[in-house]
PDB file of N, CA and C in Angstrom:
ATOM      1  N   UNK A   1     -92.399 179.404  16.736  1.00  0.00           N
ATOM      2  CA  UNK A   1     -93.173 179.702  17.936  1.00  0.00           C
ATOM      3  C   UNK A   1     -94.093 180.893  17.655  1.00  0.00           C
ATOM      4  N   UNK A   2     -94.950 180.933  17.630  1.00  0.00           N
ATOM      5  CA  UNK A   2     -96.177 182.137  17.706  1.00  0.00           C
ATOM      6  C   UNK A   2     -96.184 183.259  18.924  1.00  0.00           C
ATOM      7  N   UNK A   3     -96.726 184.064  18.491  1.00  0.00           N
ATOM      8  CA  UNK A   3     -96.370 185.214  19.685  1.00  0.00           C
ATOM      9  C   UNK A   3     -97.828 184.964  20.462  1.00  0.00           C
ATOM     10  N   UNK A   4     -97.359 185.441  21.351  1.00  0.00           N
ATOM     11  CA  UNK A   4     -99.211 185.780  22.640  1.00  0.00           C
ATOM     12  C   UNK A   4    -100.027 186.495  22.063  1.00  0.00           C
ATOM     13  N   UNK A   5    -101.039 186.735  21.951  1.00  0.00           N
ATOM     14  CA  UNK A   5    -101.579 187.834  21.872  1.00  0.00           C
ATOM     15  C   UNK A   5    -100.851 189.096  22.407  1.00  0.00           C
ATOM     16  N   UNK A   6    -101.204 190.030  22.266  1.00  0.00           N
ATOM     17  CA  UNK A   6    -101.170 191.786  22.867  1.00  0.00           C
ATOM     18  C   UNK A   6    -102.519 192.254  23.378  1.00  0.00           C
ATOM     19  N   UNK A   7    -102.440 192.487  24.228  1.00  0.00           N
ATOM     20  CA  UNK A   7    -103.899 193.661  25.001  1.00  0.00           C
ATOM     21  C   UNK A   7    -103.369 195.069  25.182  1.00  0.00           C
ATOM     22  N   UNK A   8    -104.295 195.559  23.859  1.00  0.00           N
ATOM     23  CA  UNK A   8    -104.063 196.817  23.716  1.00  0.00           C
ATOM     24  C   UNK A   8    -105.048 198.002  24.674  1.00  0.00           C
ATOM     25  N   UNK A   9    -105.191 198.812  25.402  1.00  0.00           N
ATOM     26  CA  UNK A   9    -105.255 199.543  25.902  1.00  0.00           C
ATOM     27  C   UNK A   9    -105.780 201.128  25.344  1.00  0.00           C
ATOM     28  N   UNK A  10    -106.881 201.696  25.324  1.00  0.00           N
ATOM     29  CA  UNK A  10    -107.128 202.940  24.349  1.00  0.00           C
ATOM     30  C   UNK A  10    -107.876 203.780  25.341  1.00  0.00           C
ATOM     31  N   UNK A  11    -107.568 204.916  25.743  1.00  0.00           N
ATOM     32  CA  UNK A  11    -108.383 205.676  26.413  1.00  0.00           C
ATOM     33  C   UNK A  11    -109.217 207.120  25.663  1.00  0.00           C
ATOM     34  N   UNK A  12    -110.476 206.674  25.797  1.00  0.00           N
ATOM     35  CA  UNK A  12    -110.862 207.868  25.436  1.00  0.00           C
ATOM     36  C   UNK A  12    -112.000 208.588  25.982  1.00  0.00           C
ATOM     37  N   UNK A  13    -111.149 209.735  25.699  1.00  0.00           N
ATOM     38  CA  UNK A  13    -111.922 210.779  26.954  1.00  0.00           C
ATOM     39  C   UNK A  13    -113.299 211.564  26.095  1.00  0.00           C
ATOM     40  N   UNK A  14    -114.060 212.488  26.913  1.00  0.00           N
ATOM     41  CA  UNK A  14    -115.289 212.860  26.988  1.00  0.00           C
ATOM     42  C   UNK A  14    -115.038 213.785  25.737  1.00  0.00           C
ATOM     43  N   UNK A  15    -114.195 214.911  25.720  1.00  0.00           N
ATOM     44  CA  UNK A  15    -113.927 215.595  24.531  1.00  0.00           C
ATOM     45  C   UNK A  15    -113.754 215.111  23.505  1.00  0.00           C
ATOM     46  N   UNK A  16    -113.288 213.863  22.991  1.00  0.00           N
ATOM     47  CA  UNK A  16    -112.569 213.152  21.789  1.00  0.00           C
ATOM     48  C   UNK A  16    -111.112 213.099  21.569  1.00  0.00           C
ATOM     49  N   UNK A  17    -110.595 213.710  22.996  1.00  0.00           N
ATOM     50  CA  UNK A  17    -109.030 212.875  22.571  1.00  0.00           C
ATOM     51  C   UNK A  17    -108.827 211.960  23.114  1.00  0.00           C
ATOM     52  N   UNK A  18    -107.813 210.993  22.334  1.00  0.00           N
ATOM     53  CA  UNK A  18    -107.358 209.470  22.864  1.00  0.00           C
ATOM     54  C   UNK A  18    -105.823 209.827  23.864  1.00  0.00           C
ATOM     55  N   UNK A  19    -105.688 208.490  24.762  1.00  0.00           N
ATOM     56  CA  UNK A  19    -104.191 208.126  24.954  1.00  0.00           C
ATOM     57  C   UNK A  19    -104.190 206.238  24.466  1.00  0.00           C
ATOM     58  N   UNK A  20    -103.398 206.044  23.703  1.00  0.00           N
ATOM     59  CA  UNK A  20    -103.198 204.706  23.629  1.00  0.00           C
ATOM     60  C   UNK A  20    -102.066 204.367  23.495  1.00  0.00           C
ATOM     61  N   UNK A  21    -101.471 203.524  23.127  1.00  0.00           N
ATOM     62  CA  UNK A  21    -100.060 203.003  22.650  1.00  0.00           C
ATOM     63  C   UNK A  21     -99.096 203.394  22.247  1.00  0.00           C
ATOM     64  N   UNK A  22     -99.754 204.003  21.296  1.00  0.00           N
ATOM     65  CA  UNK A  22     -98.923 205.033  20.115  1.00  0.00           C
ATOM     66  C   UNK A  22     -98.399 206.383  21.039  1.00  0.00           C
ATOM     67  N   UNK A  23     -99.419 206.823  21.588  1.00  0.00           N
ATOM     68  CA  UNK A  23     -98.288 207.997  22.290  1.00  0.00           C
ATOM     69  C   UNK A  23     -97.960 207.343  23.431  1.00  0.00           C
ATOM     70  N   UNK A  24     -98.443 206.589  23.962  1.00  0.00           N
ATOM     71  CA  UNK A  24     -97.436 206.200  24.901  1.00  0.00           C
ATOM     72  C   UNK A  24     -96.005 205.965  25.069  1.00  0.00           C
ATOM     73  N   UNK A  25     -96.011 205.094  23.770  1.00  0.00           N
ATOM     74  CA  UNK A  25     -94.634 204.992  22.570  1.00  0.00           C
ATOM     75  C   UNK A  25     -93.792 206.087  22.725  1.00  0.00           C
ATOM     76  N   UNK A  26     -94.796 207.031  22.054  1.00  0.00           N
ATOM     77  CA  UNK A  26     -93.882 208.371  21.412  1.00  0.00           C
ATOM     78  C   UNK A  26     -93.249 209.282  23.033  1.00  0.00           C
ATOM     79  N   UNK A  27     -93.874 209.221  23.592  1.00  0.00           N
ATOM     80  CA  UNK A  27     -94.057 209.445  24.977  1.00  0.00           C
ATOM     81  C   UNK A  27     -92.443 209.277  26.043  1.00  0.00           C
ATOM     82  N   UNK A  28     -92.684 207.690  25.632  1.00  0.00           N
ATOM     83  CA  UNK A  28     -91.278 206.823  25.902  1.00  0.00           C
ATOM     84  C   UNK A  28     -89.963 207.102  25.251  1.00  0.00           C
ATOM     85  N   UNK A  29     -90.071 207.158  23.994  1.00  0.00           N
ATOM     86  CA  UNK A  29     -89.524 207.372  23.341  1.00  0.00           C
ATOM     87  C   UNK A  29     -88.708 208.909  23.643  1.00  0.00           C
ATOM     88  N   UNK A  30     -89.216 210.108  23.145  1.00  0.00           N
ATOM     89  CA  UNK A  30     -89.147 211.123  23.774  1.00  0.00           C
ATOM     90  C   UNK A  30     -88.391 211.355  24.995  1.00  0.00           C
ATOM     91  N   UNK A  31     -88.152 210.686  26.038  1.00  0.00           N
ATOM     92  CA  UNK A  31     -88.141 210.519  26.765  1.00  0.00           C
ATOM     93  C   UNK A  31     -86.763 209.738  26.785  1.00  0.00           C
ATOM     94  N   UNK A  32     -86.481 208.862  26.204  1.00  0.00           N
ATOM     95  CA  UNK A  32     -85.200 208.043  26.260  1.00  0.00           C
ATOM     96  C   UNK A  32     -84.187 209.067  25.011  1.00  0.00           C
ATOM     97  N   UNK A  33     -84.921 209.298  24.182  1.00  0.00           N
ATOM     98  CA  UNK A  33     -83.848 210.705  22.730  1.00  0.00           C
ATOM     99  C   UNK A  33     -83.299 211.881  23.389  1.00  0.00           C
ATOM    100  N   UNK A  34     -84.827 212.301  24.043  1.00  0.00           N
ATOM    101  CA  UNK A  34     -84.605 213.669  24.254  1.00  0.00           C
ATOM    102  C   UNK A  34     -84.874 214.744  23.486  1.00  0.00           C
ATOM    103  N   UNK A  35     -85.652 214.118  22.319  1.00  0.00           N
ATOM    104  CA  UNK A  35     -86.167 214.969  21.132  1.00  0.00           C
ATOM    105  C   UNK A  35     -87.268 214.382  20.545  1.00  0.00           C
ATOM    106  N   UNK A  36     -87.919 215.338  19.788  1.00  0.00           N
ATOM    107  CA  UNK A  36     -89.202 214.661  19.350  1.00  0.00           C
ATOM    108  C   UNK A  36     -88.727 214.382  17.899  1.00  0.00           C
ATOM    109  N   UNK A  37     -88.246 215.077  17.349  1.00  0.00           N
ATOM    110  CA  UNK A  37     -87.589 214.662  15.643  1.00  0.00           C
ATOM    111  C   UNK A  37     -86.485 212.920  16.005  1.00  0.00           C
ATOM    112  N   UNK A  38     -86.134 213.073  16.610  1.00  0.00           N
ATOM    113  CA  UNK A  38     -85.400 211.541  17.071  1.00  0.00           C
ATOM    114  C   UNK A  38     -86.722 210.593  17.445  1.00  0.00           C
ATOM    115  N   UNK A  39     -87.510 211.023  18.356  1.00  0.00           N
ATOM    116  CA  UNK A  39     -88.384 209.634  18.558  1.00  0.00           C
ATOM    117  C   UNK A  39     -89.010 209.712  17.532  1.00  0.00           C
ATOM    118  N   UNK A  40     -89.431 210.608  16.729  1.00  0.00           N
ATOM    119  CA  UNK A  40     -90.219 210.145  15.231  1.00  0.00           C
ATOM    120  C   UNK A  40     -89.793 209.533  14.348  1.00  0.00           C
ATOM    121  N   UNK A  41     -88.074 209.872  13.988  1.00  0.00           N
ATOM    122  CA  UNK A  41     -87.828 208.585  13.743  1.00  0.00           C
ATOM    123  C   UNK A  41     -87.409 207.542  14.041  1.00  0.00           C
ATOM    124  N   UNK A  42     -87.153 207.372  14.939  1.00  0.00           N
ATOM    125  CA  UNK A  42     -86.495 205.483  15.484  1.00  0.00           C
ATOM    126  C   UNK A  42     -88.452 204.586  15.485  1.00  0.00           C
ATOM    127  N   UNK A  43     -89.267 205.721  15.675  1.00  0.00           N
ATOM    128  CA  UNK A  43     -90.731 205.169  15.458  1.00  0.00           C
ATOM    129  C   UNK A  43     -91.215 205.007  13.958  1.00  0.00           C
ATOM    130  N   UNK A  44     -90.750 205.859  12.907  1.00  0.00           N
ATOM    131  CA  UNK A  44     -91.179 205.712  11.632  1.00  0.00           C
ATOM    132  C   UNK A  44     -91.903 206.412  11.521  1.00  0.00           C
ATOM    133  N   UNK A  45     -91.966 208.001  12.010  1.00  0.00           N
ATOM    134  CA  UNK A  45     -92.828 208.838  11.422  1.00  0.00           C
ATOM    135  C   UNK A  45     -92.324 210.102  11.428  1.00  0.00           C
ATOM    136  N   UNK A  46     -92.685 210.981  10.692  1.00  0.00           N
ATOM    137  CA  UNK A  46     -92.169 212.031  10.753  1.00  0.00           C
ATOM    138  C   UNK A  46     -92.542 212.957  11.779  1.00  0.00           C
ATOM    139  N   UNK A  47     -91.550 213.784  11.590  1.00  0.00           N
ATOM    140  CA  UNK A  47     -91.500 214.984  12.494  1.00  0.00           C
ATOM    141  C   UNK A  47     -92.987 215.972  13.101  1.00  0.00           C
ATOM    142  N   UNK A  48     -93.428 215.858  11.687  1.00  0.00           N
ATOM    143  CA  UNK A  48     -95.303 216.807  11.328  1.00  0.00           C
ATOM    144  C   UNK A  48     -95.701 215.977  12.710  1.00  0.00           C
ATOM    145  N   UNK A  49     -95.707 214.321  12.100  1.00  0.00           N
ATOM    146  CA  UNK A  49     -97.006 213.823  12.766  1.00  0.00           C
ATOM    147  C   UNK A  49     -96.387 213.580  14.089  1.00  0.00           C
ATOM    148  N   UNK A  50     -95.338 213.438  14.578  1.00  0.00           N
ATOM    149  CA  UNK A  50     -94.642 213.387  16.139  1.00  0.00           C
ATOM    150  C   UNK A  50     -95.393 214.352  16.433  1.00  0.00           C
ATOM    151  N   UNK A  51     -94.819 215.856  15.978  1.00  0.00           N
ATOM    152  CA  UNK A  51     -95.320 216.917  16.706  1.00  0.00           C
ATOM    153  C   UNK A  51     -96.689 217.314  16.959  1.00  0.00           C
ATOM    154  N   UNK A  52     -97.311 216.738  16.074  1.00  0.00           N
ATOM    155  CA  UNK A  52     -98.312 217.008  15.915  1.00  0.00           C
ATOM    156  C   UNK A  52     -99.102 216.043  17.498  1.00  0.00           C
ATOM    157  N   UNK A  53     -98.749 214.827  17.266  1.00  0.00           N
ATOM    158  CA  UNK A  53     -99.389 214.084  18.448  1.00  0.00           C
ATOM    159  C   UNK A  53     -98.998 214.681  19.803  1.00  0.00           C
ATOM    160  N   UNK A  54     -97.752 215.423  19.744  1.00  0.00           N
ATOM    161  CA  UNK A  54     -97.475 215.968  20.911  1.00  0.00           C
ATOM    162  C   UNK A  54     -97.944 216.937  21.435  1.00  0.00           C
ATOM    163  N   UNK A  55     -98.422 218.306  20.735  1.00  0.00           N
ATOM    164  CA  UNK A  55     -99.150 219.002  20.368  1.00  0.00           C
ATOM    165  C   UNK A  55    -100.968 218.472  20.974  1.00  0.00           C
ATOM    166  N   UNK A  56    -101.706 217.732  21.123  1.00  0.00           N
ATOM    167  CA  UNK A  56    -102.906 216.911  21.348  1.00  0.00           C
ATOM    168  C   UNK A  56    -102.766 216.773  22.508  1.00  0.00           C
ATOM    169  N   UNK A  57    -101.324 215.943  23.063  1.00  0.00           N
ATOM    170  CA  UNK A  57    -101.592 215.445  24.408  1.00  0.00           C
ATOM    171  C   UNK A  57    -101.253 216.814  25.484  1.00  0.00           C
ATOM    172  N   UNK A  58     -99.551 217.660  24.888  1.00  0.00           N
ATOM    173  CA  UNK A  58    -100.168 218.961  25.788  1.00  0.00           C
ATOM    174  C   UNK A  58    -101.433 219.631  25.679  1.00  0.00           C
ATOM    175  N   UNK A  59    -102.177 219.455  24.605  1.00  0.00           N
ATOM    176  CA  UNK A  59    -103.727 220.341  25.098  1.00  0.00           C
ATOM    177  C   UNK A  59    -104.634 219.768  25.810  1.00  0.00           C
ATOM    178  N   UNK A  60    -104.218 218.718  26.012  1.00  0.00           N
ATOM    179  CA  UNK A  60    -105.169 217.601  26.596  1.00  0.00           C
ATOM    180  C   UNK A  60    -104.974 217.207  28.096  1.00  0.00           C
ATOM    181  N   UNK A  61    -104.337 217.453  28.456  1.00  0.00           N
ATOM    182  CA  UNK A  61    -103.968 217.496  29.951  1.00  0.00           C
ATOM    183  C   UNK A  61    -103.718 218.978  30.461  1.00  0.00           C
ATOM    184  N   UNK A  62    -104.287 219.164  32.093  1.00  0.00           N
ATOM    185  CA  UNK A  62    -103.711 220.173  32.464  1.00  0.00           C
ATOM    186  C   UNK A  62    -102.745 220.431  32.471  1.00  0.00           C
ATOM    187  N   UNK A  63    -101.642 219.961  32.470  1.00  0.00           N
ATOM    188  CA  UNK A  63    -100.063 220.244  32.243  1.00  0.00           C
ATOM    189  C   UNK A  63     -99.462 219.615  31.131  1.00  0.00           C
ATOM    190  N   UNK A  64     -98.954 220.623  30.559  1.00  0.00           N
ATOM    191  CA  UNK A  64     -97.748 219.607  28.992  1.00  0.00           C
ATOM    192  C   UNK A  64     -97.293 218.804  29.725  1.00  0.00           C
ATOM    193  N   UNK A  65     -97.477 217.592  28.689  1.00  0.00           N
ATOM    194  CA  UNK A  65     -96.687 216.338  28.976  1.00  0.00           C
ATOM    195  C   UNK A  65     -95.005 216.318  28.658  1.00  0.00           C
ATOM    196  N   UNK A  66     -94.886 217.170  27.392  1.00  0.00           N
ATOM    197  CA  UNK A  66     -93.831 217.220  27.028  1.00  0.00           C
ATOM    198  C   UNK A  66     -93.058 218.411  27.037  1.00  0.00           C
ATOM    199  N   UNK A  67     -92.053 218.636  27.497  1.00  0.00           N
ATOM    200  CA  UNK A  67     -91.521 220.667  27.166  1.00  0.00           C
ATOM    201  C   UNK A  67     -90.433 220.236  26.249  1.00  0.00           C
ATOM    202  N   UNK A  68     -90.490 221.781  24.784  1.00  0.00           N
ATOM    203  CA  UNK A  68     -89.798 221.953  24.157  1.00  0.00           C
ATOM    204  C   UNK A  68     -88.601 222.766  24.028  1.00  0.00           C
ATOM    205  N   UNK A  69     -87.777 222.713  23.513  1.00  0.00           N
ATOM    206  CA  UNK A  69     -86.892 223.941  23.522  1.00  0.00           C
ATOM    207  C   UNK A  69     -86.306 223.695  21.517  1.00  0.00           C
ATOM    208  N   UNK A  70     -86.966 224.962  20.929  1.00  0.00           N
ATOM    209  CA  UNK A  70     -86.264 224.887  19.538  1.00  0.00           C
ATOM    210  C   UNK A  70     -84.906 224.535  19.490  1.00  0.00           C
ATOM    211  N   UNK A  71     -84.579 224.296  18.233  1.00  0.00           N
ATOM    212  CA  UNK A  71     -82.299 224.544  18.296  1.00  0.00           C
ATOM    213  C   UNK A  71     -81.998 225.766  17.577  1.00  0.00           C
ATOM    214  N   UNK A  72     -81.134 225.548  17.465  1.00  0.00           N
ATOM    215  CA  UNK A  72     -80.487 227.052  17.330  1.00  0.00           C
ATOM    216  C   UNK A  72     -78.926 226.609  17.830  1.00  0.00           C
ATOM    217  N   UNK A  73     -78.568 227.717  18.196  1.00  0.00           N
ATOM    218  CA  UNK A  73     -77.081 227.693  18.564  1.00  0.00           C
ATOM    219  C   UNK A  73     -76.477 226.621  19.949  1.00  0.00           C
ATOM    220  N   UNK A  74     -77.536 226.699  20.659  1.00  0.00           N
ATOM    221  CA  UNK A  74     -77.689 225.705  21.806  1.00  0.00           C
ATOM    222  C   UNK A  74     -78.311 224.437  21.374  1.00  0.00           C
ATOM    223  N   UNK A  75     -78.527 224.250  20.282  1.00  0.00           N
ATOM    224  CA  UNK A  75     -79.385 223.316  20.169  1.00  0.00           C
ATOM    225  C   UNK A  75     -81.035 223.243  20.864  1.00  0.00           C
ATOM    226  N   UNK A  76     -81.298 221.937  20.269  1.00  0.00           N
ATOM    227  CA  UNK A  76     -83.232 222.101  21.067  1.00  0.00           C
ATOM    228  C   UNK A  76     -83.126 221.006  21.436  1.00  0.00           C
ATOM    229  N   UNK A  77     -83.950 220.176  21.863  1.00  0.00           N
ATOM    230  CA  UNK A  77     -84.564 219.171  22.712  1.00  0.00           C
ATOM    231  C   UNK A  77     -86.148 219.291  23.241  1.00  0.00           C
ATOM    232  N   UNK A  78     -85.771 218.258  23.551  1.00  0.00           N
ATOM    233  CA  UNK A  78     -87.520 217.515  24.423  1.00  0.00           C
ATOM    234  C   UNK A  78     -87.437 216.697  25.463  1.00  0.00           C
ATOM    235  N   UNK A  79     -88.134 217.220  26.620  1.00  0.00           N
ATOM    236  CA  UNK A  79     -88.016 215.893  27.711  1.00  0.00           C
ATOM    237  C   UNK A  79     -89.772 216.246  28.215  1.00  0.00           C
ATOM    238  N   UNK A  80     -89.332 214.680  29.142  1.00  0.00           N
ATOM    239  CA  UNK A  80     -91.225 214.519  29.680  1.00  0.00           C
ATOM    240  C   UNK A  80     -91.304 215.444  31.019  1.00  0.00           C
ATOM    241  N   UNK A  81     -92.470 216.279  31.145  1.00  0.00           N
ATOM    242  CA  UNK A  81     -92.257 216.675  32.288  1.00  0.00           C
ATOM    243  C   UNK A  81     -92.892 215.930  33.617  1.00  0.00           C
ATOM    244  N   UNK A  82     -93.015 216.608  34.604  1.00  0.00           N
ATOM    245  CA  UNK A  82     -93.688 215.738  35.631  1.00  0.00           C
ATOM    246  C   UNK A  82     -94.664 215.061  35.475  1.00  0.00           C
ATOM    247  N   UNK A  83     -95.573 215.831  35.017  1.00  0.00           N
ATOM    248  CA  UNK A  83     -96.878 214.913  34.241  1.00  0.00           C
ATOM    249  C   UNK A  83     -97.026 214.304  33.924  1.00  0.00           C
ATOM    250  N   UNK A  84     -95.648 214.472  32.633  1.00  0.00           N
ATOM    251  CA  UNK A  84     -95.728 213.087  31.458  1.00  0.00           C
ATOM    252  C   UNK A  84     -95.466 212.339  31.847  1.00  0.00           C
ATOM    253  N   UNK A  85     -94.199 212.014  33.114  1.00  0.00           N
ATOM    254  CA  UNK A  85     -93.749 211.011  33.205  1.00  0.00           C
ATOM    255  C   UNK A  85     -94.938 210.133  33.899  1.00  0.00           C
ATOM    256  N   UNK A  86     -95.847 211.382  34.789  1.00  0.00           N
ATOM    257  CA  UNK A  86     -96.631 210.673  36.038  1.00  0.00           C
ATOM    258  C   UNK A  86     -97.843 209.734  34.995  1.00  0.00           C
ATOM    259  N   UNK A  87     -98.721 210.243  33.743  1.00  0.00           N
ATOM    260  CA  UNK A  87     -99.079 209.842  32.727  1.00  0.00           C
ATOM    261  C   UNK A  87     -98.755 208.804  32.088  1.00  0.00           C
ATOM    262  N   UNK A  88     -97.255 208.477  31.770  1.00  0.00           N
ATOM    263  CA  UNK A  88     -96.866 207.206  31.033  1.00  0.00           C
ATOM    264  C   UNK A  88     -96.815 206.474  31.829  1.00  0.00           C
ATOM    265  N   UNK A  89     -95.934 206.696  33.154  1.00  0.00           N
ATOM    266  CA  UNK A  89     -96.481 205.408  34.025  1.00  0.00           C
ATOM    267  C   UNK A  89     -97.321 204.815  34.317  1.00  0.00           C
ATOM    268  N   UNK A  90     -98.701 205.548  34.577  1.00  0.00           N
ATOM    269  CA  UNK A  90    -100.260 205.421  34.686  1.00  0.00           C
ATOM    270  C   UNK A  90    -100.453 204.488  33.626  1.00  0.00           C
ATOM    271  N   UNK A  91    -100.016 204.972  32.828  1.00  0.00           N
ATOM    272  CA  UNK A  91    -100.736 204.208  31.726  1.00  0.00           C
ATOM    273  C   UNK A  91     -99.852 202.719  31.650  1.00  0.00           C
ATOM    274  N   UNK A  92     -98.698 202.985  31.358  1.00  0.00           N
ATOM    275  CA  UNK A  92     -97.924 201.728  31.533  1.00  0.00           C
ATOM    276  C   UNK A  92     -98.302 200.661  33.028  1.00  0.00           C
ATOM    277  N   UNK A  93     -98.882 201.188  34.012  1.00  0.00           N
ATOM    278  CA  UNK A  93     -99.496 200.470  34.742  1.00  0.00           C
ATOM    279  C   UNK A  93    -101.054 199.131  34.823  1.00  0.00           C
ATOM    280  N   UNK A  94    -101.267 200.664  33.807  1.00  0.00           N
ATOM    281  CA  UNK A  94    -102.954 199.952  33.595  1.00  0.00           C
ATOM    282  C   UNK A  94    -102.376 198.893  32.418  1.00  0.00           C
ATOM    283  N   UNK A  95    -101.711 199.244  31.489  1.00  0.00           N
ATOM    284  CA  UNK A  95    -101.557 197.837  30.665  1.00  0.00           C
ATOM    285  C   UNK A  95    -101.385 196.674  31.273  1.00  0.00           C
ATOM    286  N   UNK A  96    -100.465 196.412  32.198  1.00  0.00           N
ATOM    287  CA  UNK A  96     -99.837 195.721  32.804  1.00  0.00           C
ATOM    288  C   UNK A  96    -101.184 194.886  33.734  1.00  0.00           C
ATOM    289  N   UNK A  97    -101.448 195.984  34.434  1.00  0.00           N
ATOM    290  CA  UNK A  97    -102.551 195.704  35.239  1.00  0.00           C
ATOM    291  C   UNK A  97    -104.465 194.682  34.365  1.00  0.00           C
ATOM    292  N   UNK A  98    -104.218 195.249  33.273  1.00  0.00           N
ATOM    293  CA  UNK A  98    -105.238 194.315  32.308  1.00  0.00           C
ATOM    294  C   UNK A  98    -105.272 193.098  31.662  1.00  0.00           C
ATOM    295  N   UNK A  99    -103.908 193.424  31.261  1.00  0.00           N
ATOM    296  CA  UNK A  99    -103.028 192.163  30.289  1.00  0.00           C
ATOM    297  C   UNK A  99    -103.275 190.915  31.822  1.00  0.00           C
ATOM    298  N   UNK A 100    -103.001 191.461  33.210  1.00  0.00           N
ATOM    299  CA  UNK A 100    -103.132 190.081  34.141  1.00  0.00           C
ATOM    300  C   UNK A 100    -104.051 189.866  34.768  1.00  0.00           C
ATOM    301  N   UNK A 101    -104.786 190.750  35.012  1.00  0.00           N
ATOM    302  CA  UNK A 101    -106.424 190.694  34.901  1.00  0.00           C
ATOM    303  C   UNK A 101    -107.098 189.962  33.748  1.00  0.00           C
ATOM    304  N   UNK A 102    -106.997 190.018  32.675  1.00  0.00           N
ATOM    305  CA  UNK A 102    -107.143 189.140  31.598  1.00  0.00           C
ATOM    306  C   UNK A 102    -106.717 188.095  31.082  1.00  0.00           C
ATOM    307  N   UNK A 103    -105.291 187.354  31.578  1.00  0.00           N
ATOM    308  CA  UNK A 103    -104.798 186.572  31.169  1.00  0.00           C
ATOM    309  C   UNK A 103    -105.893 185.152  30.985  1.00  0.00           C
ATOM    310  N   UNK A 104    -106.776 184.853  32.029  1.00  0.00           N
ATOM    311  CA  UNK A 104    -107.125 183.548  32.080  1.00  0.00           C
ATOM    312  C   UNK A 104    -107.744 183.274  30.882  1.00  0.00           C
ATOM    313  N   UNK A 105    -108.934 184.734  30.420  1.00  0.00           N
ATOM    314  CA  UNK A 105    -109.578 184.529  29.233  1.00  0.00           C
ATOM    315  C   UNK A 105    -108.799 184.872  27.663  1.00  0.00           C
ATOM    316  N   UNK A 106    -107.770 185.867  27.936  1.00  0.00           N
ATOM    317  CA  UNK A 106    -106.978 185.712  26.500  1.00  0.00           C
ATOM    318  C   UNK A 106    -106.541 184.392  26.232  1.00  0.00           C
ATOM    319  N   UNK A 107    -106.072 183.676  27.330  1.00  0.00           N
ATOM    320  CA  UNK A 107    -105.609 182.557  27.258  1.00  0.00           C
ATOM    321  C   UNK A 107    -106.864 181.032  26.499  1.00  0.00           C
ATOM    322  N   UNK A 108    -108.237 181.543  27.164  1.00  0.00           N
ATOM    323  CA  UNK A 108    -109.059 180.967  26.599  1.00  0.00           C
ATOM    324  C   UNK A 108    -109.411 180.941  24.865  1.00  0.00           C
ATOM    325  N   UNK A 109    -109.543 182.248  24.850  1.00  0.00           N
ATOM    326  CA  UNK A 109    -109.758 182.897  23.220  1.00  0.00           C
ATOM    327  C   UNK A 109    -108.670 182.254  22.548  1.00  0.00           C
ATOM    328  N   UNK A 110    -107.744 182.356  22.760  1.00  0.00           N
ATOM    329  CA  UNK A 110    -106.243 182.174  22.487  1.00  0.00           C
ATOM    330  C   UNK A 110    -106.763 180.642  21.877  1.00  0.00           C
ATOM    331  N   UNK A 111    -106.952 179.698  23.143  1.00  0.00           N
ATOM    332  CA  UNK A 111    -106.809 178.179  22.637  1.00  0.00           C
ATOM    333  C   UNK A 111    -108.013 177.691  21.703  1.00  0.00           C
ATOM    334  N   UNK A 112    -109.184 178.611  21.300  1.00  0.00           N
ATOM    335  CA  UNK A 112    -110.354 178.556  20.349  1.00  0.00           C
ATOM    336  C   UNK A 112    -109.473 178.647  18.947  1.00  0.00           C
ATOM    337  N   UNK A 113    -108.912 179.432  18.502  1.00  0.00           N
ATOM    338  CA  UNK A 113    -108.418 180.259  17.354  1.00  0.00           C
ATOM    339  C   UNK A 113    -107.509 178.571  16.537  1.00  0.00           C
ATOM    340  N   UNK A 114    -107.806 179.035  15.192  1.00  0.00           N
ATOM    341  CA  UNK A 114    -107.542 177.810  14.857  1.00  0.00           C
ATOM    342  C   UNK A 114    -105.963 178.093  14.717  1.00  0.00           C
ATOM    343  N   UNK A 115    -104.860 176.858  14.541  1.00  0.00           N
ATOM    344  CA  UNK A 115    -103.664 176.690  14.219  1.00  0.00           C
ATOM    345  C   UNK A 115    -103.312 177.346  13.440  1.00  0.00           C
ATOM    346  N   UNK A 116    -102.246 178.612  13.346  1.00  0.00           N
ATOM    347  CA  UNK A 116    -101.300 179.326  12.406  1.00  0.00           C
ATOM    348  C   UNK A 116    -100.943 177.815  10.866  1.00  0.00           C
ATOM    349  N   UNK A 117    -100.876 178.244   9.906  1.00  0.00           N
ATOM    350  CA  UNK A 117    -100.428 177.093   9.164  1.00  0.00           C
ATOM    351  C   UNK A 117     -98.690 177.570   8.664  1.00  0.00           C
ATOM    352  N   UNK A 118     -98.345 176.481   8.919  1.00  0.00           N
ATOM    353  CA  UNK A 118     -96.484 176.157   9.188  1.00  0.00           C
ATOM    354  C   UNK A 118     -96.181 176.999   7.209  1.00  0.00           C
ATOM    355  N   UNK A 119     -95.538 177.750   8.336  1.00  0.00           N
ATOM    356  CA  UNK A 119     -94.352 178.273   6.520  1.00  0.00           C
ATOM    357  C   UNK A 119     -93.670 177.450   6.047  1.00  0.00           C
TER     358      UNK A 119
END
């Protein structure tokens, strides 16, 4: 069975930073760990470039998306704050909201494209 297409989603703003998938991901992710070294890896990336994307989106919004706390003796963590969460939903909305707004014509494109050939 072949998969659907995907409608991917990329926002980009007037300054030159993006929100797309990927942090949305990391976002989610984050968010279900509780750490950013954990969602980097169950995502496949390291720690640098987690933080680093995390790092972008708090400068990029009036409010951090994400708050940190180093470890140490208490340990550290990461959770989304109000923002973030209000942010990923937004965004997880508009996907949702395009992908069915679009369906009739992905569906068109879709039936142009020639036949996958059988493994």
């Amino acid at each position: 069975m072949v998969a659907a297409p995907r409608l991917r989603i990329r926002l980009q703003f007037e300054e030159g930073s993006r929100l797309g998938p990927g942090k949305a991901d990391l976002l989610e992710t984050i968010g279900k760990t509780g750490s950013i070294s954990a969602a980097g890896r169950e995502m496949k990336m390291s720690y640098t470039r987690a933080w680093a994307l995390v790092e972008q989106m708090n400068e990029s919004f009036a409010e951090p998306l994400v708050a940190s706390a180093r470890g140490g003796a208490k340990g550290g963590g990461a959770q989304l704050t109000e923002a973030g969460q209000q942010v990923l939903a937004a965004f997880r909305a508009l996907e949702t909201a395009a992908q069915q707004a679009g369906a009739a014509q992905i569906a068109a494109i879709t039936a142009l494209r020639k036949e996958a050939p059988d493994d």
